[in-house]
C-alpha atoms as a PDB file:
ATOM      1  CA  UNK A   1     -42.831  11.959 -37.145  1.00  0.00           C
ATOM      2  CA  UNK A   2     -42.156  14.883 -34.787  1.00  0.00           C
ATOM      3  CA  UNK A   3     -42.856  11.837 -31.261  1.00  0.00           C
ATOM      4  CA  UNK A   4     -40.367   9.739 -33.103  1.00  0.00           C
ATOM      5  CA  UNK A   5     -37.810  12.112 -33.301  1.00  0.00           C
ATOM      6  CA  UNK A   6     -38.508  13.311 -29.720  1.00  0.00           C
ATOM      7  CA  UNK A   7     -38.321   9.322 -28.332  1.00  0.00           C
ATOM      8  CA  UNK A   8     -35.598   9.006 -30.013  1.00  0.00           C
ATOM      9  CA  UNK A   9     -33.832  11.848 -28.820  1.00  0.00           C
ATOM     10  CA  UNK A  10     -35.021  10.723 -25.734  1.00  0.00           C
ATOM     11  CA  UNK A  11     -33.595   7.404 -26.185  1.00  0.00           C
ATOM     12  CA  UNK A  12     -30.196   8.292 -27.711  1.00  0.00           C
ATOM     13  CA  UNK A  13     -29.829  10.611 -23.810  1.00  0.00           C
ATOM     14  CA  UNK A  14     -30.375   7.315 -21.876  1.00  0.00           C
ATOM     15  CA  UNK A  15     -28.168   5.183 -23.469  1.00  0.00           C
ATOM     16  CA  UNK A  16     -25.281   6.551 -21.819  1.00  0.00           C
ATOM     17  CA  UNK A  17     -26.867   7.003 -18.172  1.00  0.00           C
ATOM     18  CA  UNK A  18     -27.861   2.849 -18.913  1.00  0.00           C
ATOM     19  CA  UNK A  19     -24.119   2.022 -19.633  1.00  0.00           C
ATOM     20  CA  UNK A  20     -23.128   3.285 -16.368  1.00  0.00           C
ATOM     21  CA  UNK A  21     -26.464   1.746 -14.567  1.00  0.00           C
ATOM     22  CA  UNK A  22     -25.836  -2.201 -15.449  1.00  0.00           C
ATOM     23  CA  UNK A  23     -21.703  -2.696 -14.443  1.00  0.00           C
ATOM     24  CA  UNK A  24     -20.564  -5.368 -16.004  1.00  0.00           C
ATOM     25  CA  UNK A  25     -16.800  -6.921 -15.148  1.00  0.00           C
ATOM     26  CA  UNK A  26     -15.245 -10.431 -15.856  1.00  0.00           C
ATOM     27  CA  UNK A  27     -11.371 -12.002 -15.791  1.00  0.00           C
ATOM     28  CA  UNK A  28     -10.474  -9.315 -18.436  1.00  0.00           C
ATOM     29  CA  UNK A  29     -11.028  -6.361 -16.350  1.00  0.00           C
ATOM     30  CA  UNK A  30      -8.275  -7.935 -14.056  1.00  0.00           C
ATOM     31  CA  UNK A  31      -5.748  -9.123 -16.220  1.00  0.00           C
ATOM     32  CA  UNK A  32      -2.135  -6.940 -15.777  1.00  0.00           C
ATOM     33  CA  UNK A  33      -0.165  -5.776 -13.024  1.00  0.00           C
ATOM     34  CA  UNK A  34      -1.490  -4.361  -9.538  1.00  0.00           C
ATOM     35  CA  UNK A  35       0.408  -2.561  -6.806  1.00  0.00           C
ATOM     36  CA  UNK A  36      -0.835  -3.684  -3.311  1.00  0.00           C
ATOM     37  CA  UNK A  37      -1.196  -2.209   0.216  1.00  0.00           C
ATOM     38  CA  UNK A  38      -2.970  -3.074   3.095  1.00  0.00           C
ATOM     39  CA  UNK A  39      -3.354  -3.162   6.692  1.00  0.00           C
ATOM     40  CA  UNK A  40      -5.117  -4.617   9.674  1.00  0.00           C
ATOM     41  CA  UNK A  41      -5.144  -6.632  12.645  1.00  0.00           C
ATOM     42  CA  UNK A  42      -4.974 -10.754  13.098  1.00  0.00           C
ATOM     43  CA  UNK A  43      -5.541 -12.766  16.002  1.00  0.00           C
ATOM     44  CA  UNK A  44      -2.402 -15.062  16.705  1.00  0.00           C
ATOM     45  CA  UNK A  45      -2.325 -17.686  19.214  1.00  0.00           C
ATOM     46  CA  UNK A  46       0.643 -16.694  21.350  1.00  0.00           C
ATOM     47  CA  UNK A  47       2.220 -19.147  23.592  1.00  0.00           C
ATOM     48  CA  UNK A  48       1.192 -18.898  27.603  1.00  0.00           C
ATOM     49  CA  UNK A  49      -2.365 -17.251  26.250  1.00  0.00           C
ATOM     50  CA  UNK A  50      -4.985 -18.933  26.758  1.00  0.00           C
ATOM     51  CA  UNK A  51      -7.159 -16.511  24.177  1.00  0.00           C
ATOM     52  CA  UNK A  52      -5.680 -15.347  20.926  1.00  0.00           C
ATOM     53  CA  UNK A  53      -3.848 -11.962  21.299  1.00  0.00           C
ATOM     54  CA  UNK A  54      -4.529  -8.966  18.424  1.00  0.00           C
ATOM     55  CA  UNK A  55      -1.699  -7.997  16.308  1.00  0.00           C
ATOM     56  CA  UNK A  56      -1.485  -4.808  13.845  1.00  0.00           C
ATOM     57  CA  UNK A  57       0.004  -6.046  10.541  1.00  0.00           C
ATOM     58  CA  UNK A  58       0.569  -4.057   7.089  1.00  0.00           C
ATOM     59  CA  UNK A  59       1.614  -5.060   3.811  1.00  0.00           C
ATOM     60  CA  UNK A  60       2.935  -3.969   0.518  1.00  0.00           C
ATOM     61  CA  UNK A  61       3.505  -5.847  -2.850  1.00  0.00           C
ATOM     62  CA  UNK A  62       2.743  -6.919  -6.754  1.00  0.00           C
ATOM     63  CA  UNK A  63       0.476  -9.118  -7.676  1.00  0.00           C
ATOM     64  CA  UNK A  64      -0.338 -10.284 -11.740  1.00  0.00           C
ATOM     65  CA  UNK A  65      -3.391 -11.376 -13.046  1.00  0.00           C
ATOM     66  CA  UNK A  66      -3.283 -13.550 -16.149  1.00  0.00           C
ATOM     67  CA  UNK A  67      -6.504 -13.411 -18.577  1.00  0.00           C
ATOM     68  CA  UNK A  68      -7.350 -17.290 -17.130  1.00  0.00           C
ATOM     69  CA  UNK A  69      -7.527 -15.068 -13.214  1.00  0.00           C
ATOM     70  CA  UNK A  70      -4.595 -16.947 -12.299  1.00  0.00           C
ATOM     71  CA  UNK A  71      -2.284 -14.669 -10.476  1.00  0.00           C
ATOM     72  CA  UNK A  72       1.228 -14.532  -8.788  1.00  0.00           C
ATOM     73  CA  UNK A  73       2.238 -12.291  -5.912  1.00  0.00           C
ATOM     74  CA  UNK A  74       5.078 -10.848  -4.102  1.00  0.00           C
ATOM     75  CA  UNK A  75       4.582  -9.077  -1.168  1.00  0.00           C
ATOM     76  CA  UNK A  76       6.390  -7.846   2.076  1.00  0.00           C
ATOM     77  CA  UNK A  77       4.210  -8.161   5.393  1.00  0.00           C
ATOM     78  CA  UNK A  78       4.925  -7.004   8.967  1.00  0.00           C
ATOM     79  CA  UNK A  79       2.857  -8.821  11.741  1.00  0.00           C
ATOM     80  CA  UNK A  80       3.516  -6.634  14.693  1.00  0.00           C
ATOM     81  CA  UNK A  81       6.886  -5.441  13.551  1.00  0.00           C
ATOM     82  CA  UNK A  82       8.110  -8.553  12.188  1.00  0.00           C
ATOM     83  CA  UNK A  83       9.164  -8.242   8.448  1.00  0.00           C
ATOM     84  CA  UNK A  84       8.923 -11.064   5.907  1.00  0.00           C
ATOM     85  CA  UNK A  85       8.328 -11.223   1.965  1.00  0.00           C
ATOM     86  CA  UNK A  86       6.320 -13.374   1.111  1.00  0.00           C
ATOM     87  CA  UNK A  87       5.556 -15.193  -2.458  1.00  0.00           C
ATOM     88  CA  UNK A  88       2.585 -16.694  -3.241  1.00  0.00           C
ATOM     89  CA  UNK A  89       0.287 -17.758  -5.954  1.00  0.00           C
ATOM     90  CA  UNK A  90      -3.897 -18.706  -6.202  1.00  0.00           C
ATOM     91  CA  UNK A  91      -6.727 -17.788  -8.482  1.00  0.00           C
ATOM     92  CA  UNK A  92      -9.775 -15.483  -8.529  1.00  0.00           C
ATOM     93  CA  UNK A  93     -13.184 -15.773  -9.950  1.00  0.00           C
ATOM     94  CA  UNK A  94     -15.081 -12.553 -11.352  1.00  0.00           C
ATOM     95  CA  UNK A  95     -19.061 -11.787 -10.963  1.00  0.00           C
ATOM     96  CA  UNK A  96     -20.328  -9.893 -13.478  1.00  0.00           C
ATOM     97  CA  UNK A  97     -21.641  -7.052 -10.968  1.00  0.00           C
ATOM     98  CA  UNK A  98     -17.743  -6.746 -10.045  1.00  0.00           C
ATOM     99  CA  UNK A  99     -17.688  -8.294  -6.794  1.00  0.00           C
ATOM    100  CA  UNK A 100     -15.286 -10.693  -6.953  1.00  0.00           C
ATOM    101  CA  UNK A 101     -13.185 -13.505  -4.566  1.00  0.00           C
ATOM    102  CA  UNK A 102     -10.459 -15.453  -4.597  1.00  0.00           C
ATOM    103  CA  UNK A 103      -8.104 -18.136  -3.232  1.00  0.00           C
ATOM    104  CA  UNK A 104      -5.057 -19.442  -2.103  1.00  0.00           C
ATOM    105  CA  UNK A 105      -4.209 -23.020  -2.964  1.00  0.00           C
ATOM    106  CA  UNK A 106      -3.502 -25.571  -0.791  1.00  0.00           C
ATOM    107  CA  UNK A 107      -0.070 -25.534   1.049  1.00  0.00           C
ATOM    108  CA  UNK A 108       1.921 -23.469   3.483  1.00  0.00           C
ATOM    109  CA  UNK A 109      -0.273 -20.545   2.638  1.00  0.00           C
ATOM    110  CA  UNK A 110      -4.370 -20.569   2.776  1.00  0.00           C
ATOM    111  CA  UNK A 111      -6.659 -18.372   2.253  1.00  0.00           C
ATOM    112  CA  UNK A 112      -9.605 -16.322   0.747  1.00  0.00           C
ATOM    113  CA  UNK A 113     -10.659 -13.016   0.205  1.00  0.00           C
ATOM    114  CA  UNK A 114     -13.602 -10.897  -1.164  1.00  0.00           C
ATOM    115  CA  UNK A 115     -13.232  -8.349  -3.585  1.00  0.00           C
ATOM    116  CA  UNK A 116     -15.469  -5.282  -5.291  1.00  0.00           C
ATOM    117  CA  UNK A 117     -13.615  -3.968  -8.569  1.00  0.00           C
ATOM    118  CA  UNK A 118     -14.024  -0.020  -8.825  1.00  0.00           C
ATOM    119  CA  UNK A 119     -12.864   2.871 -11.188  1.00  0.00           C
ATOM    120  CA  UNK A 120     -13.724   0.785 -14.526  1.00  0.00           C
ATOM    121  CA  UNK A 121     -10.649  -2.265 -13.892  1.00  0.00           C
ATOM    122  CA  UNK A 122      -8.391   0.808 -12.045  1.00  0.00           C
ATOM    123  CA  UNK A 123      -8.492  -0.635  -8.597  1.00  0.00           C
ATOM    124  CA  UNK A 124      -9.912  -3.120  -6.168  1.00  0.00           C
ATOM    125  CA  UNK A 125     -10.290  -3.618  -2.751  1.00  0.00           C
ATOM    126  CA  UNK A 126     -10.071  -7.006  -0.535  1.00  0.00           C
ATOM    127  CA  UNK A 127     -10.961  -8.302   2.758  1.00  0.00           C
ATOM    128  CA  UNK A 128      -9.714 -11.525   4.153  1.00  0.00           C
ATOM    129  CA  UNK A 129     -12.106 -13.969   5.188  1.00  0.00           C
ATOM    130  CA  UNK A 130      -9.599 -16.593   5.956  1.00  0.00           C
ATOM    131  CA  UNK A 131      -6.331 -15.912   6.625  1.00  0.00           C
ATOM    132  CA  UNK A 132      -3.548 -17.939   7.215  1.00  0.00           C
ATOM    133  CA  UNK A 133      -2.031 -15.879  10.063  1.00  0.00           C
ATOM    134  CA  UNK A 134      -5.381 -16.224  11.917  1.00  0.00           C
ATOM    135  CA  UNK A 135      -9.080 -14.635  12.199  1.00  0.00           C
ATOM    136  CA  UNK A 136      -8.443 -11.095  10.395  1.00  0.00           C
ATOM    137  CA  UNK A 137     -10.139  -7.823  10.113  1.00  0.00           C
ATOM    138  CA  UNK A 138      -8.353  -5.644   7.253  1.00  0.00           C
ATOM    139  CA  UNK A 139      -8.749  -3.921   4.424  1.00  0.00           C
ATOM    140  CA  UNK A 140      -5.916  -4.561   1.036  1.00  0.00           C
ATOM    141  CA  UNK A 141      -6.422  -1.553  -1.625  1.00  0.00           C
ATOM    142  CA  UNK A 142      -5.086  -2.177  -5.020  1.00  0.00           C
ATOM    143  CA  UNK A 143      -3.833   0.231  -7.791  1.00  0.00           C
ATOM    144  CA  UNK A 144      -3.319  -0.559 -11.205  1.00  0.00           C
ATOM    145  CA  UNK A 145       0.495  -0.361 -12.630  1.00  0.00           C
ATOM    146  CA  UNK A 146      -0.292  -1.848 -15.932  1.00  0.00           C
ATOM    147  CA  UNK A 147      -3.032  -3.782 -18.485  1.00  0.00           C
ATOM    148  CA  UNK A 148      -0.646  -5.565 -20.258  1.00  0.00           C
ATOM    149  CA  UNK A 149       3.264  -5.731 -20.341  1.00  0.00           C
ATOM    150  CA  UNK A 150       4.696  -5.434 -16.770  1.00  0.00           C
ATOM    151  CA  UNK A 151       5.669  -1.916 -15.800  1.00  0.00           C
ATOM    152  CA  UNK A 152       9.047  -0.528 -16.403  1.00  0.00           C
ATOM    153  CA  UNK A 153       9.973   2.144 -14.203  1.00  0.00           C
ATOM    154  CA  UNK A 154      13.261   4.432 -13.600  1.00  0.00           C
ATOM    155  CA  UNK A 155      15.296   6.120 -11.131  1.00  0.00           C
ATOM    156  CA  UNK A 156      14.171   9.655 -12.858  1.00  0.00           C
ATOM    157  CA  UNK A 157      10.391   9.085 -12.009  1.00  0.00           C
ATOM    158  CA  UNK A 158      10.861   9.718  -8.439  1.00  0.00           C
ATOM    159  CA  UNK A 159      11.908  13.452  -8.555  1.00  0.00           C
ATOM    160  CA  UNK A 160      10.273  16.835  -7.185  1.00  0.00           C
ATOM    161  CA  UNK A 161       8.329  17.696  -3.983  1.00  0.00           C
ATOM    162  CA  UNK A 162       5.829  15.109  -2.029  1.00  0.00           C
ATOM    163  CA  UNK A 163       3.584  15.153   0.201  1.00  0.00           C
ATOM    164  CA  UNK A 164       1.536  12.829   2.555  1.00  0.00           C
ATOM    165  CA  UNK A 165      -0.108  10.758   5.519  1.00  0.00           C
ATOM    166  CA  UNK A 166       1.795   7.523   7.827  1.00  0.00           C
ATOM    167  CA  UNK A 167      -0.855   5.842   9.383  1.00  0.00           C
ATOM    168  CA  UNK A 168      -0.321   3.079  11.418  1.00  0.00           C
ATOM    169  CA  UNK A 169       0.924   1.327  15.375  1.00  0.00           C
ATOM    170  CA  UNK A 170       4.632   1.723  16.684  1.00  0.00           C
ATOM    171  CA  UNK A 171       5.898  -1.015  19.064  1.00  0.00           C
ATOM    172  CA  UNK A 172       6.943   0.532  21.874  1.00  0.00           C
ATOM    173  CA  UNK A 173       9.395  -1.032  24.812  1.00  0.00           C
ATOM    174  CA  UNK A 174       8.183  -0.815  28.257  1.00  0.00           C
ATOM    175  CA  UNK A 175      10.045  -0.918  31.018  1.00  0.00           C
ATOM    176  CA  UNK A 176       9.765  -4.233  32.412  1.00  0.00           C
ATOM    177  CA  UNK A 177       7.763  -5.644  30.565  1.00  0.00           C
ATOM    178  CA  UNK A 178       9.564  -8.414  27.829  1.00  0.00           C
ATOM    179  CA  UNK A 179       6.751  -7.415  25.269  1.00  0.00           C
ATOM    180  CA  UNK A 180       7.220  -4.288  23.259  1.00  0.00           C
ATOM    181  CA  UNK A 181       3.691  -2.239  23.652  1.00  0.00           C
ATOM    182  CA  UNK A 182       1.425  -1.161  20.499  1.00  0.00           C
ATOM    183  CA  UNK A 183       1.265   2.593  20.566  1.00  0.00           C
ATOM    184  CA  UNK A 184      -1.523   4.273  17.747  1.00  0.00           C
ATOM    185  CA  UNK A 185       0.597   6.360  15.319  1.00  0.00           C
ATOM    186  CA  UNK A 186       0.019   9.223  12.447  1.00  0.00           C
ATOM    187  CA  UNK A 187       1.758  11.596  11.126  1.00  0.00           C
ATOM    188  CA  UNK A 188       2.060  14.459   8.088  1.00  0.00           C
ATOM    189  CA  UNK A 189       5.224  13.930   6.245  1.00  0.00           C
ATOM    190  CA  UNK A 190       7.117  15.997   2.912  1.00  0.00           C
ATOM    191  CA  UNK A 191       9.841  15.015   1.430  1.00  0.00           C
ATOM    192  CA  UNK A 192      12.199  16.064  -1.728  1.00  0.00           C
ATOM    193  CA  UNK A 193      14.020  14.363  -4.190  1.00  0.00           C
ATOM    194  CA  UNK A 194      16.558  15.338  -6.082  1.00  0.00           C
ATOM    195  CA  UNK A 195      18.108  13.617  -9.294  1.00  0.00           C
ATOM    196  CA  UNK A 196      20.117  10.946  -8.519  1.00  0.00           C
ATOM    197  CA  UNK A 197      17.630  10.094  -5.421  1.00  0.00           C
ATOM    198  CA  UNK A 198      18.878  12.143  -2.825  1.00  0.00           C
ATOM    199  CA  UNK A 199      16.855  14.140  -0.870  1.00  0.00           C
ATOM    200  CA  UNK A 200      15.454  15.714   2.529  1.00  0.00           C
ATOM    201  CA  UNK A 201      12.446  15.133   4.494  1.00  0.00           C
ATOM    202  CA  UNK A 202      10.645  16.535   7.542  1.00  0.00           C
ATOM    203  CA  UNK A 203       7.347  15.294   9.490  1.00  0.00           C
ATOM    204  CA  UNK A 204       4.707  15.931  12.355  1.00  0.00           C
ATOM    205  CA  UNK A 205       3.940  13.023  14.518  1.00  0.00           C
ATOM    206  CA  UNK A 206       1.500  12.078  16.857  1.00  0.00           C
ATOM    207  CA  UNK A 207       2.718   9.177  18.569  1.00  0.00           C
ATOM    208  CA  UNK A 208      -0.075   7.947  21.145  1.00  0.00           C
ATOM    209  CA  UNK A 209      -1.066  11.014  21.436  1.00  0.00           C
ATOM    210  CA  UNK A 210       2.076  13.204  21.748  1.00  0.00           C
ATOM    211  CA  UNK A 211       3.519  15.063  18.790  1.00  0.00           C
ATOM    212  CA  UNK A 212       6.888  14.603  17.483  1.00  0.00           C
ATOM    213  CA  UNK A 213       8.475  16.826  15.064  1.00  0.00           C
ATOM    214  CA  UNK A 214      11.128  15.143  13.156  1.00  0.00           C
ATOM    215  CA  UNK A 215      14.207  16.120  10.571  1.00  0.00           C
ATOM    216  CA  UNK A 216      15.232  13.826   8.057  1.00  0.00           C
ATOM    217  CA  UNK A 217      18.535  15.579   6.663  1.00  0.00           C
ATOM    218  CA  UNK A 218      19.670  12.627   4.494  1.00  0.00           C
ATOM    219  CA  UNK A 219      16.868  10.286   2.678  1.00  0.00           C
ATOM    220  CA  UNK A 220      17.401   8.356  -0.818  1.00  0.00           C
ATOM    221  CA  UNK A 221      15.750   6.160  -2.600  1.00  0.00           C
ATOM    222  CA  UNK A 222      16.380   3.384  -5.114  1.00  0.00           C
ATOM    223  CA  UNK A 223      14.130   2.565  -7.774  1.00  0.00           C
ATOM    224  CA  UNK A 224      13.639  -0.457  -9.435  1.00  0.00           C
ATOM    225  CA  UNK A 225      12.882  -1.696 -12.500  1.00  0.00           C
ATOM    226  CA  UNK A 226       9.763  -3.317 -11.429  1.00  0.00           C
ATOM    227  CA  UNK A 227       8.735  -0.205  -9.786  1.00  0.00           C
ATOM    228  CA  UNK A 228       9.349  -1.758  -6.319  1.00  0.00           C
ATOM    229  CA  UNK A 229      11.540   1.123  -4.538  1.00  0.00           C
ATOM    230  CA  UNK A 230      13.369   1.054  -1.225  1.00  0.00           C
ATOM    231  CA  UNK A 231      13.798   4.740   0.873  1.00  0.00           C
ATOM    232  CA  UNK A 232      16.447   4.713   3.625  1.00  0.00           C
ATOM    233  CA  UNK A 233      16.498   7.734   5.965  1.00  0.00           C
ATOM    234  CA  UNK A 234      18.516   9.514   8.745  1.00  0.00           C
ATOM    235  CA  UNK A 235      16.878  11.437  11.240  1.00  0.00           C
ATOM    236  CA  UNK A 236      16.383  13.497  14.186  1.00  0.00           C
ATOM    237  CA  UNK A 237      13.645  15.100  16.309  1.00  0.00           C
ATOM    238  CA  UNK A 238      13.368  18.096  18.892  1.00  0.00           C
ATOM    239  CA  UNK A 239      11.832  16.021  21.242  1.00  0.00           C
ATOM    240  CA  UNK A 240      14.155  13.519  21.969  1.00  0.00           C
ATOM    241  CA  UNK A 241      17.802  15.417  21.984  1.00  0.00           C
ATOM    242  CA  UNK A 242      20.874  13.278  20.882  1.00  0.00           C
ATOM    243  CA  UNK A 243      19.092  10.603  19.263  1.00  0.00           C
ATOM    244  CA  UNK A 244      19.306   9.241  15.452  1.00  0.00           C
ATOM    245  CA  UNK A 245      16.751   7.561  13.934  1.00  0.00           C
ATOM    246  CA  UNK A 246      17.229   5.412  10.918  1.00  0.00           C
ATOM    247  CA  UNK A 247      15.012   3.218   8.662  1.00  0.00           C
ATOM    248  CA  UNK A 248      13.454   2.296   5.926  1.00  0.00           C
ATOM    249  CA  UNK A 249      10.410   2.442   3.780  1.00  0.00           C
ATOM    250  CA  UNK A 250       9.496  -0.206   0.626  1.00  0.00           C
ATOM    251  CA  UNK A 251       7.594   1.921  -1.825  1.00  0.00           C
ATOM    252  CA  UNK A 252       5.812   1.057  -4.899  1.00  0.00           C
ATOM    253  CA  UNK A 253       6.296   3.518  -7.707  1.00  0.00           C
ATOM    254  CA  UNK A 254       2.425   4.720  -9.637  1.00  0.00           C
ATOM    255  CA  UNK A 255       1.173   6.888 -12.339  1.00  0.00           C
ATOM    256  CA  UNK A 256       5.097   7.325 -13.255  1.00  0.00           C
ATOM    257  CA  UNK A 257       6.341   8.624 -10.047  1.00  0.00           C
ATOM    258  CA  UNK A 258       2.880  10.870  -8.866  1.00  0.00           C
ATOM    259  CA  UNK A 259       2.354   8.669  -6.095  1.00  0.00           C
ATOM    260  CA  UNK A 260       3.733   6.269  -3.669  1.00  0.00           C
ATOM    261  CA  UNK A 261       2.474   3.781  -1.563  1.00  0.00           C
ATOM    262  CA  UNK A 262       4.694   1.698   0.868  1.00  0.00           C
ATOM    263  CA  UNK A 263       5.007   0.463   3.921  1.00  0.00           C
ATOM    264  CA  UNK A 264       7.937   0.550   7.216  1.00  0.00           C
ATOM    265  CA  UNK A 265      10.228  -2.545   7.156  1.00  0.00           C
ATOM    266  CA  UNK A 266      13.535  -1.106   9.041  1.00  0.00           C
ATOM    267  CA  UNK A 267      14.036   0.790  12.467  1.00  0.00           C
ATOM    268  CA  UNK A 268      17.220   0.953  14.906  1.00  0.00           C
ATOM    269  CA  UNK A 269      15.094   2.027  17.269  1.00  0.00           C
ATOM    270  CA  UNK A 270      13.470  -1.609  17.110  1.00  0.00           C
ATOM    271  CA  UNK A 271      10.826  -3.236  15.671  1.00  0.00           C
ATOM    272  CA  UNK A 272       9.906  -1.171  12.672  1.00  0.00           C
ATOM    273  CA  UNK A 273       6.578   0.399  13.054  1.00  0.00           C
ATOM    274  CA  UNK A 274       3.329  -1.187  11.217  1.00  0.00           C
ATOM    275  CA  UNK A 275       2.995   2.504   9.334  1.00  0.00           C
ATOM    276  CA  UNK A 276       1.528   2.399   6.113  1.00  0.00           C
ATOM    277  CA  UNK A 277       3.189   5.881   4.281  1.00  0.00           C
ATOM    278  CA  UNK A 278       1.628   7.517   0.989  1.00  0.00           C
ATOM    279  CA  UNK A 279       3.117  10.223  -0.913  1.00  0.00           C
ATOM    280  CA  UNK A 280       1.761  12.263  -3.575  1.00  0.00           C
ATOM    281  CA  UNK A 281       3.603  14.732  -5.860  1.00  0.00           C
ATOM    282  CA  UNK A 282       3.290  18.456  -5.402  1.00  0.00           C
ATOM    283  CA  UNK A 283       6.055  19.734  -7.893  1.00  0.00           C
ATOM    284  CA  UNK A 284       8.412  18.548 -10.270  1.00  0.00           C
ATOM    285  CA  UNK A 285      11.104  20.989  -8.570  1.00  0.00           C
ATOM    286  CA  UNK A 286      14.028  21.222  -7.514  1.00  0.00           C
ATOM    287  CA  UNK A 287      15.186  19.989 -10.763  1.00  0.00           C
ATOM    288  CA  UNK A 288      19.023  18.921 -11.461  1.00  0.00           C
ATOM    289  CA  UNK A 289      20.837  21.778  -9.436  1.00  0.00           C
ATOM    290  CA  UNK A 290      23.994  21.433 -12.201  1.00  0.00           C
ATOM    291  CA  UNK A 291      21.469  22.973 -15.011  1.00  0.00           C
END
């Protein structure tokens, strides 16, 4: 009696650790809402090359999953500074050990990606194997807004102090030279929002190299019910005297305002940048100034 209580003791201990050992995912892990971002470069034939020329693109968007792994997306992409939004549907097909891939059906858009499914249904992440903007190398991470209903977010979620990285390329214009240039780009950025979605922001650049400090005096954002958000900003920095910078940033609102992920799509300086930009929430202050 006293080995049968031990193997089962025994037993009852590795139960857990075998659960975790043998993963086991299928259409319903996938079914809800997803946020998406990603980023990467395509090859594009370009007219007067005679090889295809690379060409940093980044992308933010929803997609939903139904429980059949049908799914609908929207999503806004920028292919070397050129903005579009994009809607598209296809299907996916799950493999138990959660790797997964799917497709795009046939029409103006065609494609196929591989997926692995991580964090128990929480997110995934994709790599195109065909594309329809041409041979791709990139990486798509996606976040999980909701299992069922679609999310429902609010102008109130976005309040407090952030924090965060912009990774990404800037197009630079050269000086003779009709083709802007790509220029590697990163950056540390804070920002605070107030109620109402007002706020300030302020960030350290390194653009190719050479650090920019920057002052964003007026930002605000606009949240939307589908927890898309747009952030408009007016700026300037200490290295480059007398000059404004304006833009904006699409954002998609997670975990009820603790993060957001978006992506550049406006610049007067030009072509907006192909800058992916993540913030994470420090603080719930300052809180409504009039209390």
């Amino acid at each position: 009696m006293r080995h049968f209580r031990a193997f089962g003791s025994a037993a009852a201990l590795l139960l857990p650790l075998c659960s975790y050992a043998f993963p086991e995912c299928s259409l319903y892990t996938l079914r809800g809402t997803w946020a998406y971002q990603g980023q990467g470069t395509v090859m594009m034939n370009v007219p007067g090359s005679p090889s295809p020329v690379p060409a940093p693109y980044a992308g933010v968007g929803i997609m939903k999953i139904d429980f059949q792994g049908r799914y609908t997306a929207h999503v806004t992409d920028s292919i070397g500074g050129q903005v579009q939004n994009i809607d598209f549907a296809g299907s996916i097909q799950v493999n138990p050990d959660c790797t997964a891939t799917d497709t795009y059906p046939p029409g103006s858009l065609q494609g196929a990606d591989r997926l692995v499914i991580v964090g128990n249904g929480t997110e995934m992440y994709a790599m195109p194997t065909i594309s329809p903007m041409g041979p791709t190398a990139g990486m798509a991470h996606f976040r999980r807004l909701s299992w069922g209903e679609p999310p429902q977010c609010t102008s109130d979620m976005v309040r407090g102090y952030y924090a965060g990285p912009r990774q990404g390329t800037q197009m630079m214009p050269v000086p003779g030279q009709s083709q802007p240039t790509a220029v590697p780009f990163s950056a540390i950025h804070t920002a605070t929002f107030q109620y109402g979605g007002t706020g300030t922001a302020a960030s350290a650049a390194s653009l190719g190299g050479t650090i920019v400090d920057f002052e964003f005096p007026r930002i605000s954002i606009a949240v939307n019910a589908d927890c898309t958000a747009t952030m408009k900003y007016t700026g300037v920095a200490k290295q480059f005297p007398g000059q404004t910078f304006t833009g904006a940033v699409k954002y998609i609102v997670l975990n009820y305002g603790n993060e957001l992920i978006g992506m550049d799509i406006e610049a007067n300086t030009g072509l907006p940048g192909i800058v992916l930009d993540n913030l994470e929430r420090i603080s719930m202050v300052p809180i409504n100034p009039d209390r």
